[in-house]
N, C-alpha and C. Protein backbone atom coordinates (compact mmCIF):
# COMPACT_ATOMS: atom_id res chain seq x y z
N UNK A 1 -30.07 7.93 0.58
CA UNK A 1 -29.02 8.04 -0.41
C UNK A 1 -28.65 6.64 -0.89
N UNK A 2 -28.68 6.21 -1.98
CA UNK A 2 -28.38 5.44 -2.61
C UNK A 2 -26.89 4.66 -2.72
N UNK A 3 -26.27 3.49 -3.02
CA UNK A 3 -25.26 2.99 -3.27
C UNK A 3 -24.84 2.91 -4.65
N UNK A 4 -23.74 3.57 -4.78
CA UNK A 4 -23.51 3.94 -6.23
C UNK A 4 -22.53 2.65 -6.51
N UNK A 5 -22.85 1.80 -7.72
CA UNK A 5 -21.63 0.89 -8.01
C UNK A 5 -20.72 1.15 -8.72
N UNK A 6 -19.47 0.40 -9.15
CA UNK A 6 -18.42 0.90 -9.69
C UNK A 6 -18.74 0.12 -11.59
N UNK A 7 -18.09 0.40 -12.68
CA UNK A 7 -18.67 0.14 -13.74
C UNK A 7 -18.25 -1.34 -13.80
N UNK A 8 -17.39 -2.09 -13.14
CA UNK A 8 -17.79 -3.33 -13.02
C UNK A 8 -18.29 -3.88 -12.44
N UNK A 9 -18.57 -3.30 -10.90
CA UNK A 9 -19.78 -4.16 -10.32
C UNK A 9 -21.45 -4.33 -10.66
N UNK A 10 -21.33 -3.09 -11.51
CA UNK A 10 -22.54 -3.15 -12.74
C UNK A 10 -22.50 -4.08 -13.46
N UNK A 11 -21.47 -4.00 -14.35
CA UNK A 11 -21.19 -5.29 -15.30
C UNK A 11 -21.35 -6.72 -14.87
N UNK A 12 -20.90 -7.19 -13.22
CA UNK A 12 -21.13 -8.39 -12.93
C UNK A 12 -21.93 -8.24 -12.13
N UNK A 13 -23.25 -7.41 -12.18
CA UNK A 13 -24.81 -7.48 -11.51
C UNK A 13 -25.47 -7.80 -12.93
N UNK A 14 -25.13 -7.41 -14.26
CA UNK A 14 -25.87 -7.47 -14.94
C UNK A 14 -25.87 -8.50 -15.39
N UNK A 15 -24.59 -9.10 -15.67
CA UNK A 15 -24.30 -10.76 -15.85
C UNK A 15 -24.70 -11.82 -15.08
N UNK A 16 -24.66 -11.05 -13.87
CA UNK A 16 -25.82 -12.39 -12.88
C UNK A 16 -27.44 -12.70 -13.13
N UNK A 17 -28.07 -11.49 -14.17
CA UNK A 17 -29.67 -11.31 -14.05
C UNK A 17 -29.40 -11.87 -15.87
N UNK A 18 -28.69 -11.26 -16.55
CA UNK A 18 -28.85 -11.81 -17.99
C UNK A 18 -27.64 -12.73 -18.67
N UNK A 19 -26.98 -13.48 -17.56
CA UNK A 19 -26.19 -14.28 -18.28
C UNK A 19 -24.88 -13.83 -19.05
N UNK A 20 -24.18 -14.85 -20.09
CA UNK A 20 -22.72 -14.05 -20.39
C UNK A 20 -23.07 -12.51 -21.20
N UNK A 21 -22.40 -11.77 -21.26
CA UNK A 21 -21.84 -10.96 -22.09
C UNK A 21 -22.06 -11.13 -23.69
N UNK A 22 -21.83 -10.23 -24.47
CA UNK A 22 -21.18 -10.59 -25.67
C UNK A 22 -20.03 -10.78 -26.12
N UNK A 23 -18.78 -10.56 -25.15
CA UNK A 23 -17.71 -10.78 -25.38
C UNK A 23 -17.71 -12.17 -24.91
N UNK A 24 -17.92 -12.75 -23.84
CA UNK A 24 -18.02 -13.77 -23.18
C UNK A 24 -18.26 -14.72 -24.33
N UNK A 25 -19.64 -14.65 -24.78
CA UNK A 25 -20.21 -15.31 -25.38
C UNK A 25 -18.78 -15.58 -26.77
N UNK A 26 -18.43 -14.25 -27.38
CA UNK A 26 -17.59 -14.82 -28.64
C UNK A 26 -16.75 -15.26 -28.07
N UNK A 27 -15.88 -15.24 -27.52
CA UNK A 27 -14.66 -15.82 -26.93
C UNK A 27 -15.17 -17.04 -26.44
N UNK A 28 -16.15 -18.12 -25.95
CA UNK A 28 -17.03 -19.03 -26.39
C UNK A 28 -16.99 -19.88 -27.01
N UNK A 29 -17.34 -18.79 -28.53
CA UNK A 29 -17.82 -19.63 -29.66
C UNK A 29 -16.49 -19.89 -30.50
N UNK A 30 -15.54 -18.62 -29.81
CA UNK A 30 -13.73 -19.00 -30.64
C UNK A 30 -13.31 -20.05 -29.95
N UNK A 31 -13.18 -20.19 -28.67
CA UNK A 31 -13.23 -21.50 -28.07
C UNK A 31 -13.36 -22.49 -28.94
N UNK A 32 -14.43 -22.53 -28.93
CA UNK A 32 -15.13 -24.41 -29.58
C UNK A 32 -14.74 -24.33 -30.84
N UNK A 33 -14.55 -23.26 -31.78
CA UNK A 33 -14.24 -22.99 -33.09
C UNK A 33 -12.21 -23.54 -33.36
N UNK A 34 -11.88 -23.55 -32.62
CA UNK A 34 -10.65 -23.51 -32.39
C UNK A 34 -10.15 -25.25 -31.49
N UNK A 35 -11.10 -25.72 -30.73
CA UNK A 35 -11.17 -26.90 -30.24
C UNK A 35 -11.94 -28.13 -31.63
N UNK A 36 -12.07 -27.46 -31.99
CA UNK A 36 -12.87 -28.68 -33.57
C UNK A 36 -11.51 -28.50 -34.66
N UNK A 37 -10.85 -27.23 -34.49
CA UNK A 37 -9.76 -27.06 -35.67
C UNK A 37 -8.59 -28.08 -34.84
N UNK A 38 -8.33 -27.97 -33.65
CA UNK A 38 -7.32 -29.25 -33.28
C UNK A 38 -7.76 -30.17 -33.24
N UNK A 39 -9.12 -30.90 -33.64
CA UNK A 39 -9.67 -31.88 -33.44
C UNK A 39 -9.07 -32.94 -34.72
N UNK A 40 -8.97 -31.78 -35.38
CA UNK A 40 -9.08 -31.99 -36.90
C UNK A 40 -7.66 -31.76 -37.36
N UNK A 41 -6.43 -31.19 -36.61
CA UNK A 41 -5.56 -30.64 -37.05
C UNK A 41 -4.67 -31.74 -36.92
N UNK A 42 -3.87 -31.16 -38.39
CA UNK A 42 -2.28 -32.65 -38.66
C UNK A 42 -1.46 -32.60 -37.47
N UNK A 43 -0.61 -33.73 -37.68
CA UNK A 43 0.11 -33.91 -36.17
C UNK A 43 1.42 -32.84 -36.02
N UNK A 44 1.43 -31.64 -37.56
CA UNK A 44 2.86 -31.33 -37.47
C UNK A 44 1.96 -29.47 -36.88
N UNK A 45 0.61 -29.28 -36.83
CA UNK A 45 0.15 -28.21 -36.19
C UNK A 45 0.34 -27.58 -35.49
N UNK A 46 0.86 -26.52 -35.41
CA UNK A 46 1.47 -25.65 -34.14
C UNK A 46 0.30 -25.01 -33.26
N UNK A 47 0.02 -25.54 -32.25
CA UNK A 47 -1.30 -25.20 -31.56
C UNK A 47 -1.39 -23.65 -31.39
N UNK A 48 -0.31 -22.98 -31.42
CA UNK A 48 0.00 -21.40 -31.20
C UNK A 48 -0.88 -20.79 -32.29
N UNK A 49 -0.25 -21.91 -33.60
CA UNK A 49 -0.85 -21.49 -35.06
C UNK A 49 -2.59 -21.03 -34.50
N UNK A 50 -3.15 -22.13 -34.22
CA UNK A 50 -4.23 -22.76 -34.56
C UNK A 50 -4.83 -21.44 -33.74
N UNK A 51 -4.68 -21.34 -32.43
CA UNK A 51 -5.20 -20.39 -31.28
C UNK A 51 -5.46 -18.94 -32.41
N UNK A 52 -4.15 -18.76 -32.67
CA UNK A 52 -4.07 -17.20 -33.55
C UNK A 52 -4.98 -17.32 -34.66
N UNK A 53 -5.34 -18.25 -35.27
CA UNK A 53 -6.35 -18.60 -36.63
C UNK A 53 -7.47 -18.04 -35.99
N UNK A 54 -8.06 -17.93 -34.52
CA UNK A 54 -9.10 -17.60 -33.71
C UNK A 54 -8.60 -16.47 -32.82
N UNK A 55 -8.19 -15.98 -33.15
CA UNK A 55 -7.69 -14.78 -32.67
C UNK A 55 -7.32 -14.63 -30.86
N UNK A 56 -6.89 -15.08 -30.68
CA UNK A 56 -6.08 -16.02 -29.74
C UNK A 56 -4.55 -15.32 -29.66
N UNK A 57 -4.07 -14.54 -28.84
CA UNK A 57 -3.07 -13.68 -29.39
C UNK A 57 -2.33 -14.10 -28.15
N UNK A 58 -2.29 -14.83 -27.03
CA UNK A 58 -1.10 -14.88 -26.00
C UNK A 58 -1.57 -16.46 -25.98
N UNK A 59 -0.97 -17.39 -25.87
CA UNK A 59 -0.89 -18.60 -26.07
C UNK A 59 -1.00 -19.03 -24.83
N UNK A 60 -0.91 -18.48 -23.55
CA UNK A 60 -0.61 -18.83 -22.26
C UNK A 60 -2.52 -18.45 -21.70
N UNK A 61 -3.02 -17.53 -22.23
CA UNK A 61 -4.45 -17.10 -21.65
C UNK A 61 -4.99 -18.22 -22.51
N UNK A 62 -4.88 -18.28 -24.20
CA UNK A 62 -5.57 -19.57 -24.77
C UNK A 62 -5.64 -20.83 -24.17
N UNK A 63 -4.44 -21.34 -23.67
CA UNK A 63 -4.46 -22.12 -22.92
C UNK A 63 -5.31 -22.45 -21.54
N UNK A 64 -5.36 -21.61 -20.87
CA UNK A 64 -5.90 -21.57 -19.67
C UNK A 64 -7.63 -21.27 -20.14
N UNK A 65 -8.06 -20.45 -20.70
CA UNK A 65 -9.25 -20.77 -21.48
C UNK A 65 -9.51 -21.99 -21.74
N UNK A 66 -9.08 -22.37 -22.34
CA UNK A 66 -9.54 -23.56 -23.17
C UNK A 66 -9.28 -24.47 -21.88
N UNK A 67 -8.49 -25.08 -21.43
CA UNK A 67 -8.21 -25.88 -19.68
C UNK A 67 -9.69 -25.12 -18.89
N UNK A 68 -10.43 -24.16 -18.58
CA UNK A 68 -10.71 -24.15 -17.71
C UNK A 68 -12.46 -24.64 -18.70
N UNK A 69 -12.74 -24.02 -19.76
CA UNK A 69 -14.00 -25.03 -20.47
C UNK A 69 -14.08 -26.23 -20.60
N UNK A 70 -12.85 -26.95 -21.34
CA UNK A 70 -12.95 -28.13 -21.81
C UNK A 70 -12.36 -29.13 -20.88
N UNK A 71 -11.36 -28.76 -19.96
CA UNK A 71 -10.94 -29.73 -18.74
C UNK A 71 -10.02 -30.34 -19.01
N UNK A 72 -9.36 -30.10 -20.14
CA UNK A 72 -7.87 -30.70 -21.12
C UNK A 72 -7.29 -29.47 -21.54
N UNK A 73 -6.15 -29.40 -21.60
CA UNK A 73 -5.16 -28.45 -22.37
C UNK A 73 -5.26 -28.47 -23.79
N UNK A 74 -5.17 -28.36 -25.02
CA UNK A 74 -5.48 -28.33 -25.81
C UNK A 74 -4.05 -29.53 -26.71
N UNK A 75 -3.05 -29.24 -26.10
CA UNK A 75 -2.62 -29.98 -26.50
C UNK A 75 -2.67 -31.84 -26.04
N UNK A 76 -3.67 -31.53 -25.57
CA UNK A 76 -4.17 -33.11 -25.01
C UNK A 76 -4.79 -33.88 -26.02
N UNK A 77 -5.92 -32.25 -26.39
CA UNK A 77 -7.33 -33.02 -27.37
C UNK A 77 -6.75 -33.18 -28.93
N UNK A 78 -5.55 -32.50 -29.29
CA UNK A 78 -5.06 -33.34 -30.27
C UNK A 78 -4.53 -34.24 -30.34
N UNK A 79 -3.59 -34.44 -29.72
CA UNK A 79 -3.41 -35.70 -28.91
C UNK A 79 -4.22 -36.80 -29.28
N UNK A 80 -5.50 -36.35 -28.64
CA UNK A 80 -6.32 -37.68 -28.59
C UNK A 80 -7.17 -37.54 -29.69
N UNK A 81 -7.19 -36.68 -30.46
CA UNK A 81 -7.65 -36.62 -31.92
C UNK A 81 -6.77 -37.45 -33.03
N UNK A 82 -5.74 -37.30 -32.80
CA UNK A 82 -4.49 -37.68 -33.44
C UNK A 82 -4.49 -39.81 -33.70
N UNK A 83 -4.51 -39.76 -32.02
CA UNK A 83 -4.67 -41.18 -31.65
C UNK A 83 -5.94 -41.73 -32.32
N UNK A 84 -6.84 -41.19 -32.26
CA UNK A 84 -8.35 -41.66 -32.87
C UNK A 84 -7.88 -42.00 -34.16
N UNK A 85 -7.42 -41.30 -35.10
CA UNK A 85 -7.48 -40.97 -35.95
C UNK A 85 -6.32 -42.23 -36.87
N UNK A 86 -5.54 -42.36 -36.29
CA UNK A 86 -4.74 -43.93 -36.36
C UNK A 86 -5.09 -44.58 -36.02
């Protein structure tokens, strides 16, 4: 008799043999899409704004996203976009 898994331990067997997701993957590419718009964004930018432009709807998960890819809070990398930029 076989071991039956549950529909996410499927999901993270299948992600171990083929890599992210497609959700994974867009949430990703909104990431970096959204890290180039504060790169770029004026100093009076409401980072909340910017997240929601990428569909980014709780400001507290954007955050922690973006902190756990890029290794800065987001309000860092404008910051230091900002500074460059003067």
């Amino acid at each position: 008799m076989g071991t039956q898994l549950s529909p996410r331990q499927a999901e993270k067997a299948a992600a171990a043999v083929t890599g992210p997701g497609p959700k994974s993957l867009l949430q990703l590419a909104r990431l970096h899409r959204a890290r180039r718009a504060l790169q770029v964004a004026p100093k009076v930018a409401v980072i909340g704004d910017v997240a929601a432009m990428f569909g980014f709807s709780d400001w507290s998960q954007f955050s922690a996203s973006y902190n756990k890819l890029f290794g800065e809070r987001p309000v860092d990398t404008r910051k230091r976009a900002i500074a460059v930029r003067n």
